[in-house]
C-alpha atoms as a PDB file:
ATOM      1  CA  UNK A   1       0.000   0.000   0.000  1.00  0.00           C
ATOM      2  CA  UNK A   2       1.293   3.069  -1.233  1.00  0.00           C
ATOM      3  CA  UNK A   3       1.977   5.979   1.385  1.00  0.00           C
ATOM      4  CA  UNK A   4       0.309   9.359   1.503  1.00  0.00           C
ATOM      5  CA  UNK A   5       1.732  11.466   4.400  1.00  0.00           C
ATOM      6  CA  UNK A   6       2.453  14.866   3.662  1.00  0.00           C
ATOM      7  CA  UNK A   7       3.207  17.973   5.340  1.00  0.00           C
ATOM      8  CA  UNK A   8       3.720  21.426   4.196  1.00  0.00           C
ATOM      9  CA  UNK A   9       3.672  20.423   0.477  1.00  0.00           C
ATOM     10  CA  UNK A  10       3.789  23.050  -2.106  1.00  0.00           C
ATOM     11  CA  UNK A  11       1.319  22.072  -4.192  1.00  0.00           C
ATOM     12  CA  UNK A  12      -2.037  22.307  -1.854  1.00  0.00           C
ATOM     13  CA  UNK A  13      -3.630  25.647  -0.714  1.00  0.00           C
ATOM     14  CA  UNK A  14      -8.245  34.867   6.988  1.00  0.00           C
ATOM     15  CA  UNK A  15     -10.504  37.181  13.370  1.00  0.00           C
ATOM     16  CA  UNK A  16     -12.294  34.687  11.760  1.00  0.00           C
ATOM     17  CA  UNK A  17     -12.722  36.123   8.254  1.00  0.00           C
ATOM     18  CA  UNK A  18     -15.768  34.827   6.286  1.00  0.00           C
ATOM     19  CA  UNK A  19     -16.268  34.361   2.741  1.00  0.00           C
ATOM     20  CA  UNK A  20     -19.470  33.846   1.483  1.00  0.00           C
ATOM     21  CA  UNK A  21     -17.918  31.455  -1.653  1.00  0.00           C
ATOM     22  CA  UNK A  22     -14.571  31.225  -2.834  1.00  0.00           C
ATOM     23  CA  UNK A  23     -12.272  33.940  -4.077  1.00  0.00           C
ATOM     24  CA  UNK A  24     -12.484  34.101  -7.902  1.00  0.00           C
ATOM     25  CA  UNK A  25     -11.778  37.552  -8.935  1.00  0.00           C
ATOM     26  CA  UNK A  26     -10.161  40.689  -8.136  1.00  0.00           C
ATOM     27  CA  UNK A  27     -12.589  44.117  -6.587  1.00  0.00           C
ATOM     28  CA  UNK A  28     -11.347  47.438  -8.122  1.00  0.00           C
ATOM     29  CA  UNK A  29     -12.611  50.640  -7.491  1.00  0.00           C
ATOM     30  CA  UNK A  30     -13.199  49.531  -3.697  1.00  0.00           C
ATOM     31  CA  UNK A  31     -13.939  52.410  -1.214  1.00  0.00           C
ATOM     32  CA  UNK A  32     -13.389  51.576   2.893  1.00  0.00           C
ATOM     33  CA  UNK A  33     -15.125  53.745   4.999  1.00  0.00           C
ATOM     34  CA  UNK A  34     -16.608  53.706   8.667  1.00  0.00           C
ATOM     35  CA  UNK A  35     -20.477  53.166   8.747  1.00  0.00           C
ATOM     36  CA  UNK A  36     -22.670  55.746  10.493  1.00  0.00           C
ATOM     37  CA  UNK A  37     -26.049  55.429   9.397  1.00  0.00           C
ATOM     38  CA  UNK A  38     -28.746  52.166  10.167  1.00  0.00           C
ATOM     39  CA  UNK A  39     -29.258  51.616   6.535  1.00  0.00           C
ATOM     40  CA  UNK A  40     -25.905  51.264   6.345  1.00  0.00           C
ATOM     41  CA  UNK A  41     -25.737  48.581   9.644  1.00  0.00           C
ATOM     42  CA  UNK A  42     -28.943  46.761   7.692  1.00  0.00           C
ATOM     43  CA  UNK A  43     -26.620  46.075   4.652  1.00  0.00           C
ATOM     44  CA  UNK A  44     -23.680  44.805   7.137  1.00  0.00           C
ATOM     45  CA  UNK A  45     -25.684  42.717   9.223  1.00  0.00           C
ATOM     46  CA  UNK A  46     -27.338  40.484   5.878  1.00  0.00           C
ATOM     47  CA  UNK A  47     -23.621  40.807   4.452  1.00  0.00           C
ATOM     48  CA  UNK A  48     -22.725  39.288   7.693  1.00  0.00           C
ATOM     49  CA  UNK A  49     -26.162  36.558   7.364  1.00  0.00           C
ATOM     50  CA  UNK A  50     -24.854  35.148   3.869  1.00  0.00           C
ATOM     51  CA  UNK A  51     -21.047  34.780   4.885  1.00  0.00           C
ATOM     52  CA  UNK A  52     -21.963  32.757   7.807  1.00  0.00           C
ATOM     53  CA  UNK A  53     -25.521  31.217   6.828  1.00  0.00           C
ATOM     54  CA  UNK A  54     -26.501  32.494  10.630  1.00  0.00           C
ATOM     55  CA  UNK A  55     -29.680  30.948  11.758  1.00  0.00           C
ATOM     56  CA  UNK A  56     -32.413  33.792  12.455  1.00  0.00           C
ATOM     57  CA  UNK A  57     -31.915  33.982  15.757  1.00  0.00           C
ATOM     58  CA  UNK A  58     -28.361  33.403  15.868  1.00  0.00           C
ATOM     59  CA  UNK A  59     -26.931  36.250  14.935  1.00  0.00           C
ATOM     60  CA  UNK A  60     -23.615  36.850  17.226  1.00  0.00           C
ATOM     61  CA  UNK A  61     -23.557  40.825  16.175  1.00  0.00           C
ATOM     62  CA  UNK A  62     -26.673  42.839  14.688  1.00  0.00           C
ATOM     63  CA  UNK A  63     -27.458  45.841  12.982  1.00  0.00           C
ATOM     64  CA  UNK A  64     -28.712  47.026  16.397  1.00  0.00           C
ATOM     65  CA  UNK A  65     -25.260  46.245  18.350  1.00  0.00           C
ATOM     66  CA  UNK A  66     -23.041  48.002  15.559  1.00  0.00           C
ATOM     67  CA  UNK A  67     -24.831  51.113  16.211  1.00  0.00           C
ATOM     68  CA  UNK A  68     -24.212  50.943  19.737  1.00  0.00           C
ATOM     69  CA  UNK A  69     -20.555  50.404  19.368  1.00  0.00           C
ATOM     70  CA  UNK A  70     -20.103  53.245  16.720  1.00  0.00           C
ATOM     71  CA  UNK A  71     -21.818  55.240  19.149  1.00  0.00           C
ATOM     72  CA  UNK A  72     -19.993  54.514  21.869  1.00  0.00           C
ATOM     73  CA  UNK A  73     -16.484  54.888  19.495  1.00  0.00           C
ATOM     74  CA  UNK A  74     -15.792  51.833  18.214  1.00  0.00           C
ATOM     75  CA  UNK A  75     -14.921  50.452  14.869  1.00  0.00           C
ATOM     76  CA  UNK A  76     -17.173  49.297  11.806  1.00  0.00           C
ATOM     77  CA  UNK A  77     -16.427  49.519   8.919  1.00  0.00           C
ATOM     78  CA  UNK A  78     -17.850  48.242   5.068  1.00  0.00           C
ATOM     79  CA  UNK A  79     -16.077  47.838   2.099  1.00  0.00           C
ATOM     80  CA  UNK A  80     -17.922  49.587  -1.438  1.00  0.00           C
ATOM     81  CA  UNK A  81     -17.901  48.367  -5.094  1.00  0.00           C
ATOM     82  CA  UNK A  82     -19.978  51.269  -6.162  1.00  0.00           C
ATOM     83  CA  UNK A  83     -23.196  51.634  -3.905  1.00  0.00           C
ATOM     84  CA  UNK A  84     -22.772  47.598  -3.152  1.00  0.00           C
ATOM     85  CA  UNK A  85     -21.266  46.744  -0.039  1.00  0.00           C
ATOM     86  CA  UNK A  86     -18.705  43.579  -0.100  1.00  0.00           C
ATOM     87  CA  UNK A  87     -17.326  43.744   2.774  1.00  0.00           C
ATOM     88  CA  UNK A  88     -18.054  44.676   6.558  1.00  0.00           C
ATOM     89  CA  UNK A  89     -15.833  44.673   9.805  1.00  0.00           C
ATOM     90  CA  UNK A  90     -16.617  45.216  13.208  1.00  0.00           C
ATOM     91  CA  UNK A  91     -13.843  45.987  16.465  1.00  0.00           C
ATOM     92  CA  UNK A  92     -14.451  47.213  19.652  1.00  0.00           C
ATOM     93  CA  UNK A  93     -11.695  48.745  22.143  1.00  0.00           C
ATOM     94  CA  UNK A  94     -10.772  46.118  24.519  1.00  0.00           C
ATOM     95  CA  UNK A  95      -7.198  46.214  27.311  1.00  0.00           C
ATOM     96  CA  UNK A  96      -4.255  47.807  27.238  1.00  0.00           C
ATOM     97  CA  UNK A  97      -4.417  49.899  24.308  1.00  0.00           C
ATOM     98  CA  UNK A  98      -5.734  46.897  22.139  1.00  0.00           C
ATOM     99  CA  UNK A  99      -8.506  47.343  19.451  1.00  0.00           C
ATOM    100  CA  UNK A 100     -10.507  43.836  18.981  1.00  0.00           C
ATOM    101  CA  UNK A 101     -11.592  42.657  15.400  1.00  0.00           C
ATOM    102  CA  UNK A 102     -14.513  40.724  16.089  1.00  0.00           C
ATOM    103  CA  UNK A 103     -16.489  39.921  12.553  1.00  0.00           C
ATOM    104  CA  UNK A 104     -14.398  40.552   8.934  1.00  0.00           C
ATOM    105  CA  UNK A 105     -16.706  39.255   6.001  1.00  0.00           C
ATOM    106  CA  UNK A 106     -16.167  38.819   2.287  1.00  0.00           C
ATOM    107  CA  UNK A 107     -18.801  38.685  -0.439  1.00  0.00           C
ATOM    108  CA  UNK A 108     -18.141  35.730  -2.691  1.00  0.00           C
ATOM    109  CA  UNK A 109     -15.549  36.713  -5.597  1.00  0.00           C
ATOM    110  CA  UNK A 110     -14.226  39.476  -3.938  1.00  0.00           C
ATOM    111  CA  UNK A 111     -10.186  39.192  -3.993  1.00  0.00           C
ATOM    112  CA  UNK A 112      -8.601  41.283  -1.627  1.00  0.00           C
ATOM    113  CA  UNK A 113     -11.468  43.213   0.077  1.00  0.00           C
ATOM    114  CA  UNK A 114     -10.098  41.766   3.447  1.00  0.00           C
ATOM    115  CA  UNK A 115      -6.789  42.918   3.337  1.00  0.00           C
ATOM    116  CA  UNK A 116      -7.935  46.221   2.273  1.00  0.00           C
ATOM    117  CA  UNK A 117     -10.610  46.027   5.074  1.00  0.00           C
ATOM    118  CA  UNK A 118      -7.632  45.160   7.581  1.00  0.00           C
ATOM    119  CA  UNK A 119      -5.464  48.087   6.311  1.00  0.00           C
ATOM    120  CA  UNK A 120      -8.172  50.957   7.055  1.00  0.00           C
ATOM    121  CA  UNK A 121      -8.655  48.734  10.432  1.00  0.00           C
ATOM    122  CA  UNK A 122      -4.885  49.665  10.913  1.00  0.00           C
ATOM    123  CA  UNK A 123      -5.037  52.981  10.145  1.00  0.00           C
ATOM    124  CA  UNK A 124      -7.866  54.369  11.895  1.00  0.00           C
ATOM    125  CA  UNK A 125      -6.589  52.295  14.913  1.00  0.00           C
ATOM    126  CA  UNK A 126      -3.322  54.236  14.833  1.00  0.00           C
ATOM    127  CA  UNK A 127      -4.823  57.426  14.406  1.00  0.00           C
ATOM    128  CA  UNK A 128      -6.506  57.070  17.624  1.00  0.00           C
ATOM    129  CA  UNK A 129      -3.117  55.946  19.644  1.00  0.00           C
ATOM    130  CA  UNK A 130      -4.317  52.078  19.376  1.00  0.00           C
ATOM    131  CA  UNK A 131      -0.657  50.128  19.102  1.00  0.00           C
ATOM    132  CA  UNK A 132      -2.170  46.243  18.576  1.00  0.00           C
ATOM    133  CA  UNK A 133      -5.034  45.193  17.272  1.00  0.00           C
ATOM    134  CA  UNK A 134      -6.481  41.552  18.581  1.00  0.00           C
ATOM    135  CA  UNK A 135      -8.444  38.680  16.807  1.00  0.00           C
ATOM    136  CA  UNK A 136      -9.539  34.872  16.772  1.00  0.00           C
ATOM    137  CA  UNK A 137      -9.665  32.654  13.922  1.00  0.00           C
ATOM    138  CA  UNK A 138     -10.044  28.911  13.325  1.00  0.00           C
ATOM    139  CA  UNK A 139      -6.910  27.147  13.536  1.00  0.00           C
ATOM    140  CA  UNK A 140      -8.073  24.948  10.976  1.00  0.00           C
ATOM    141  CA  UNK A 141      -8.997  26.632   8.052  1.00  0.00           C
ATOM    142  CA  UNK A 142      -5.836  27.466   5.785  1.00  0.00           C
ATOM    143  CA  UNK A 143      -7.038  30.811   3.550  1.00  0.00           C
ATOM    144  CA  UNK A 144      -7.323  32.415   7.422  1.00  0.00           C
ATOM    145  CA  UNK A 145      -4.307  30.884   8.710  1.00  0.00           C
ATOM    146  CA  UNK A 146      -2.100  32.254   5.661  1.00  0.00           C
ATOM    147  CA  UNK A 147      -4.564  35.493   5.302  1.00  0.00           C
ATOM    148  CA  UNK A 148      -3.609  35.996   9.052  1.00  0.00           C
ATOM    149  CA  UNK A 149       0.016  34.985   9.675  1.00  0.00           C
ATOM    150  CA  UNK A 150       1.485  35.444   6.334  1.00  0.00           C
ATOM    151  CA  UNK A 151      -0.278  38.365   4.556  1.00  0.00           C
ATOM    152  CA  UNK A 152      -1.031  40.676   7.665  1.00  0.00           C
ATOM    153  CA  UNK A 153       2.281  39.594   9.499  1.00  0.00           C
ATOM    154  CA  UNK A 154      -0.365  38.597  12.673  1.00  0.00           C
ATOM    155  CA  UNK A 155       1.293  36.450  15.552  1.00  0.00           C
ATOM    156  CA  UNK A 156      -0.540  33.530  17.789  1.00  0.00           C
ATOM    157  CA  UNK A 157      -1.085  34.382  21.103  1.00  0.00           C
ATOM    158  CA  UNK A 158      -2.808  31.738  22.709  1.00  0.00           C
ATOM    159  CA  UNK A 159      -4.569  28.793  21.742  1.00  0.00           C
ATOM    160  CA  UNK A 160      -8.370  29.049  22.853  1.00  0.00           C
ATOM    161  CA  UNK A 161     -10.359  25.495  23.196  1.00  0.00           C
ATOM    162  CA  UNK A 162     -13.476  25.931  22.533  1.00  0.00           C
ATOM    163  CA  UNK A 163     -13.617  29.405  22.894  1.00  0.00           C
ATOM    164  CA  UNK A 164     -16.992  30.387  21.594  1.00  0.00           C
ATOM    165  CA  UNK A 165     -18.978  26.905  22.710  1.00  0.00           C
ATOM    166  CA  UNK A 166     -21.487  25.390  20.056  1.00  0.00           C
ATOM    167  CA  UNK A 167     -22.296  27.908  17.351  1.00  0.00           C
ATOM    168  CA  UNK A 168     -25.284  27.479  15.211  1.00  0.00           C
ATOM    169  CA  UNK A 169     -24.048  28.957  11.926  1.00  0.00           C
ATOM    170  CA  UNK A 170     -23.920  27.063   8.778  1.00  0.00           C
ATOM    171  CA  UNK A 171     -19.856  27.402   8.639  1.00  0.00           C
ATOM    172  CA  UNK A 172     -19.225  25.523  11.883  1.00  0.00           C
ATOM    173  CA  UNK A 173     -22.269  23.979  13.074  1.00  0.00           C
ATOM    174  CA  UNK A 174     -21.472  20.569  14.243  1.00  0.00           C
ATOM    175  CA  UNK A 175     -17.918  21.478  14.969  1.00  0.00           C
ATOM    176  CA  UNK A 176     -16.084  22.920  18.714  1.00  0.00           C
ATOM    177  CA  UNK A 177     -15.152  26.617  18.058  1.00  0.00           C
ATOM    178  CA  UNK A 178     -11.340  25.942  18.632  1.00  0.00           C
ATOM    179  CA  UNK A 179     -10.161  29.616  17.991  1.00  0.00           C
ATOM    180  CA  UNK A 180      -6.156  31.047  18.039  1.00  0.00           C
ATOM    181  CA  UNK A 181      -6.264  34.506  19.405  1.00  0.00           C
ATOM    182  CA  UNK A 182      -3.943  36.434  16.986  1.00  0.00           C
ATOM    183  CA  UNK A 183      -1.766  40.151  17.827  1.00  0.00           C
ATOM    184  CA  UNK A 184      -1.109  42.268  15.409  1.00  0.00           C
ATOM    185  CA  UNK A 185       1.439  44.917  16.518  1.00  0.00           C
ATOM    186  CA  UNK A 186       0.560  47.792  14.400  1.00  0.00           C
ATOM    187  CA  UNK A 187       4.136  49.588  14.037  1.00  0.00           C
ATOM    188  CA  UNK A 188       6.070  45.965  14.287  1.00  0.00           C
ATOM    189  CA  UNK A 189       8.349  46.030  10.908  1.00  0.00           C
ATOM    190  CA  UNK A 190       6.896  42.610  10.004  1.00  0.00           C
ATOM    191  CA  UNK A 191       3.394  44.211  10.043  1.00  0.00           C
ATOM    192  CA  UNK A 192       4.569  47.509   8.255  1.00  0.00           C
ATOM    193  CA  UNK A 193       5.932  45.469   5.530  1.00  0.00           C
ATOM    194  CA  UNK A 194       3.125  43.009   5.149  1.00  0.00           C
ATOM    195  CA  UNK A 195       0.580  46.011   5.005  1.00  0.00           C
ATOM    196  CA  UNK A 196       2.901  47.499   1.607  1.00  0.00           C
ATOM    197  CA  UNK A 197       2.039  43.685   0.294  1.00  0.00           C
ATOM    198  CA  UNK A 198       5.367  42.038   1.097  1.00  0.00           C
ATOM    199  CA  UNK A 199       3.782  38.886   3.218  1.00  0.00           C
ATOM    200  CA  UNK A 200       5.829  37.172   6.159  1.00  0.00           C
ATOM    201  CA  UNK A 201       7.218  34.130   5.204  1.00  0.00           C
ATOM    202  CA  UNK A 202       9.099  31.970   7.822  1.00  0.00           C
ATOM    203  CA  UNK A 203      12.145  29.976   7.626  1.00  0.00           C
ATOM    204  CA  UNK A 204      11.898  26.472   7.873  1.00  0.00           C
ATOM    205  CA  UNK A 205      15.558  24.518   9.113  1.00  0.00           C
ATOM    206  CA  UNK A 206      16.563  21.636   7.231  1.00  0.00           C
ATOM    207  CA  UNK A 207      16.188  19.795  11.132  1.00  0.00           C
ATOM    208  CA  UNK A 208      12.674  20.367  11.599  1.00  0.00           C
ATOM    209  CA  UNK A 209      10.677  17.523  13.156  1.00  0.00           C
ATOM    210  CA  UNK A 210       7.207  16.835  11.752  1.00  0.00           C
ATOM    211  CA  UNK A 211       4.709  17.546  14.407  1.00  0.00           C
ATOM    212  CA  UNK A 212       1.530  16.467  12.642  1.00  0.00           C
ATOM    213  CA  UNK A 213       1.276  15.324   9.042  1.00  0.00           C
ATOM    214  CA  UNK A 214      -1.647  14.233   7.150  1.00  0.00           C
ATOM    215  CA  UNK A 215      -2.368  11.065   5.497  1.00  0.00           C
ATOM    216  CA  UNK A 216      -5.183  11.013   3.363  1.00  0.00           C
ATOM    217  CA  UNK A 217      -7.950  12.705   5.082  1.00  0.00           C
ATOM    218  CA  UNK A 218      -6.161  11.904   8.495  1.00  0.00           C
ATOM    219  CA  UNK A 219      -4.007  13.676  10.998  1.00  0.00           C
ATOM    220  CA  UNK A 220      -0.527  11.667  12.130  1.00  0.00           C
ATOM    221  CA  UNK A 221       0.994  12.746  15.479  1.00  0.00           C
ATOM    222  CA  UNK A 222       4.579  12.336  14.906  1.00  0.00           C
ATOM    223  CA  UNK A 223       7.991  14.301  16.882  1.00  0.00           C
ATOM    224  CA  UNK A 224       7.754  17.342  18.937  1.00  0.00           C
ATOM    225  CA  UNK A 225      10.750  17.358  20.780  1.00  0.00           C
ATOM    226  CA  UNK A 226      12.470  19.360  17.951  1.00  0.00           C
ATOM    227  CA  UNK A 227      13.928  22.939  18.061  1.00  0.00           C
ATOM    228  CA  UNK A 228      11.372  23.671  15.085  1.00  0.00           C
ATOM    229  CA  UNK A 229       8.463  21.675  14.649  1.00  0.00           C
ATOM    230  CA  UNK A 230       5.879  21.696  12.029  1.00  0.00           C
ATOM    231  CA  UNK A 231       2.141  21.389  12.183  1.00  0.00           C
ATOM    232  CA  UNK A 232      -0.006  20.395   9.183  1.00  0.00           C
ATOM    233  CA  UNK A 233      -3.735  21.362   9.162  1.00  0.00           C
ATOM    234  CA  UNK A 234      -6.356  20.116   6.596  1.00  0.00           C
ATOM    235  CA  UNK A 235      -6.559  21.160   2.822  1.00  0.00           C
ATOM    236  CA  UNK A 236     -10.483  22.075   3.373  1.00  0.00           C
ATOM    237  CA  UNK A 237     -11.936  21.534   6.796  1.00  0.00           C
ATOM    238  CA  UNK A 238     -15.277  23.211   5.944  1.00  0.00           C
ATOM    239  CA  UNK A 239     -15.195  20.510   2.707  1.00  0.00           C
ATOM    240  CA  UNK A 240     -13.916  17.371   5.323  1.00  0.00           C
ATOM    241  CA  UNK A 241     -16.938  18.219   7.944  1.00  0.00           C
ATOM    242  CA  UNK A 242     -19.515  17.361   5.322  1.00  0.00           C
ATOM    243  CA  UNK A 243     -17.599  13.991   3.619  1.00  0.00           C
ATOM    244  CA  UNK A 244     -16.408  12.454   7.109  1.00  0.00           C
ATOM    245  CA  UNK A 245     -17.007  14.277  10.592  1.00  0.00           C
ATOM    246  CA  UNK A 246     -14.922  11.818  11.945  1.00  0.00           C
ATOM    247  CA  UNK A 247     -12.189  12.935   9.799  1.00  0.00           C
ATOM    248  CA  UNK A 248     -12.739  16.407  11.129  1.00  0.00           C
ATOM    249  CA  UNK A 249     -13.233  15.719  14.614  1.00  0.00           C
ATOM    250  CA  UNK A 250      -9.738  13.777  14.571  1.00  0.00           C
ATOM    251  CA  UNK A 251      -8.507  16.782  13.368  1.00  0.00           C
ATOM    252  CA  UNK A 252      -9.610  19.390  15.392  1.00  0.00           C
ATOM    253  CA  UNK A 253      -8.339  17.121  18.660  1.00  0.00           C
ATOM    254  CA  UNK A 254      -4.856  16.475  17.059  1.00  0.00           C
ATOM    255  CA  UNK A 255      -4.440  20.200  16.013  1.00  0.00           C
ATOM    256  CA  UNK A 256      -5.727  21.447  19.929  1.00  0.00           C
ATOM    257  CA  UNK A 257      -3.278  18.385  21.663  1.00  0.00           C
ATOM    258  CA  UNK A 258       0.190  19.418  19.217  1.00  0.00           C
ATOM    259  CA  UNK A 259      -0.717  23.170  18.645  1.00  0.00           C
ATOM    260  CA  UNK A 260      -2.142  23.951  21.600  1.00  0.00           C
ATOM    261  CA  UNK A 261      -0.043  21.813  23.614  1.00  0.00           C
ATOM    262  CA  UNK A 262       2.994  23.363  22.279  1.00  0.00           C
ATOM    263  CA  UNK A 263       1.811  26.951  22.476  1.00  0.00           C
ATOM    264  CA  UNK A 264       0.836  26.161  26.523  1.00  0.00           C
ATOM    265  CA  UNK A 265       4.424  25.105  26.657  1.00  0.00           C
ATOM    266  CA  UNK A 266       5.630  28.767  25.822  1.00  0.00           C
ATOM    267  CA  UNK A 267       6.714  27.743  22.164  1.00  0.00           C
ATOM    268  CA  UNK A 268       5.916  30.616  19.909  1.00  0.00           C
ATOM    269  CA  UNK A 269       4.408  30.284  16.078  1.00  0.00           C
ATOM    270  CA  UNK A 270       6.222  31.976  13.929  1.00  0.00           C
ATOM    271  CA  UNK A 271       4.200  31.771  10.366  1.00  0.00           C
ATOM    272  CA  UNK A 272       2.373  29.594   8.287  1.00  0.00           C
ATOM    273  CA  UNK A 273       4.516  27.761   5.489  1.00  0.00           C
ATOM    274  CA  UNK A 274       3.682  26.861   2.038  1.00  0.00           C
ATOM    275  CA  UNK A 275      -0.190  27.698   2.994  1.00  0.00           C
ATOM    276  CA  UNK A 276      -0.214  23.887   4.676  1.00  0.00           C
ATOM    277  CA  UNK A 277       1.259  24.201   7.665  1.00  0.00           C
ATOM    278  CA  UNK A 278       2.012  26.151  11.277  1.00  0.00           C
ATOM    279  CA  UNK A 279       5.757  26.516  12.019  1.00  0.00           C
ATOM    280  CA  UNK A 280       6.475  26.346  15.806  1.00  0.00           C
ATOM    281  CA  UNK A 281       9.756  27.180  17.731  1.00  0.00           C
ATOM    282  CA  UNK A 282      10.512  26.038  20.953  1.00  0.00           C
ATOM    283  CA  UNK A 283      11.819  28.882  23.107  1.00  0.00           C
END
């Protein structure tokens, strides 16, 4: 029987940013812009509705609730193509001098509307003495991972077990919210050259151990006792919860027990290689 383990292969293909669809062409003529009025909340909130397929009563941030947190000084924001919105984002202040991206959203076939949503994020966080700004995504899905790490220049923080408990929304219903809170120093050089489109990429030593690898549709635990270890998510979780949710669910453990575990440790992620996989050194 013929092997297939791999691990941060070349060949395979991001705050929990949402895309309702895949990418499949680029926006031009896109205008960012803070949103002020309730018309304008209406069109973010059902934005919001076909990114994540919310159920009606599910709804984790409404047209209602971004209202109150512009009022009160916070952050939302929607991307324009011409009068349509594409793209929405909502922060509110949180500790020390920390702004926190809650929701980023995509309309389907909108390339780089989140990056440019991020950047105005950026700026009007700086312009109000705001030095990092704070998200979670799913460790698991690999656009957000190398949207995140790689093309923002983000760094893990922590590793957050089912952070958000059992969410009802069509994108991970059925699945623990495993989440990686994220830091984005604003000023950091890494960030500052990632925001002018020149993504972090991370070195990889020819004596890194293979901390998870995938075979097939599987996850295999291997070394983690190296100086640099590597850890492989899934091509397309979203696609492996609907084929075989036992697939996933193996996944999601082995990801939270070598991730997590290594994070808890004190080891510190620094990027996402090749789009397939975490790279983790041990401090």
């Amino acid at each position: 029987m013929t092997e297939r383990r791999t691990i941060c292969s070349g060949s395979t293909i991001g705050e929990q940013i949402g895309h309702a669809g895949a990418n499949m062409s680029a926006t031009t003529d896109l205008l960012v812009r803070t949103l002020h009025t309730n018309e304008e909340f209406g069109q973010a909130d059902a934005l919001f509705g076909r990114v994540w397929g919310f159920e009606p009563d599910s709804r984790p941030i409404t047209a209602g609730l971004m209202r109150a947190l512009t009022h009160a000084g916070n952050y939302v924001s929607g991307a324009f193509d011409g009068d349509r919105m594409v793209g929405a984002s909502v922060a509110f202040f949180g500790q020390d001098s920390t702004l926190h991206s809650q929701n980023t959203g995509v309309e389907a076939g909108r390339r780089g509307v989140g990056f440019e949503l991020k950047r105005h994020q950026r700026l009007w966080a700086l312009e109000r003495g705001i030095s990092r700004i704070t998200w979670t995504y799913d460790p698991l899905v690999r656009r957000n991972a190398h949207f995140n790490l790689a093309k923002l220049g983000a760094r893990p923080a922590e590793y957050l077990p089912d952070f958000y408990g059992a969410l009802a929304d069509a994108v991970n219903h059925g699945d623990e919210s495993d989440r990686v809170l994220a830091t984005w120093p604003l000023t950091d050089p890494r960030v500052e050259a990632a925001v002018r489109r020149a993504p972090h990429l991370p070195e990889v030593p020819e004596d890194a151990v293979l901390g998870l690898a995938a075979d097939g549709d599987r996850p295999v635990v291997g070394r983690t006792d190296g100086r640099v270890v590597l850890v492989a998510i899934p091509e397309d979780i979203a696609r492996l919860r609907g084929l075989d949710a036992g697939a996933a669910k193996a996944w999601r453990h082995a990801v939270r027990d070598v991730l997590g575990g290594l994070m808890a440790e004190g080891a510190t992620v620094t990027g996402f290689h090749r789009r397939t996989c975490y790279v983790v050194e041990r401090n």
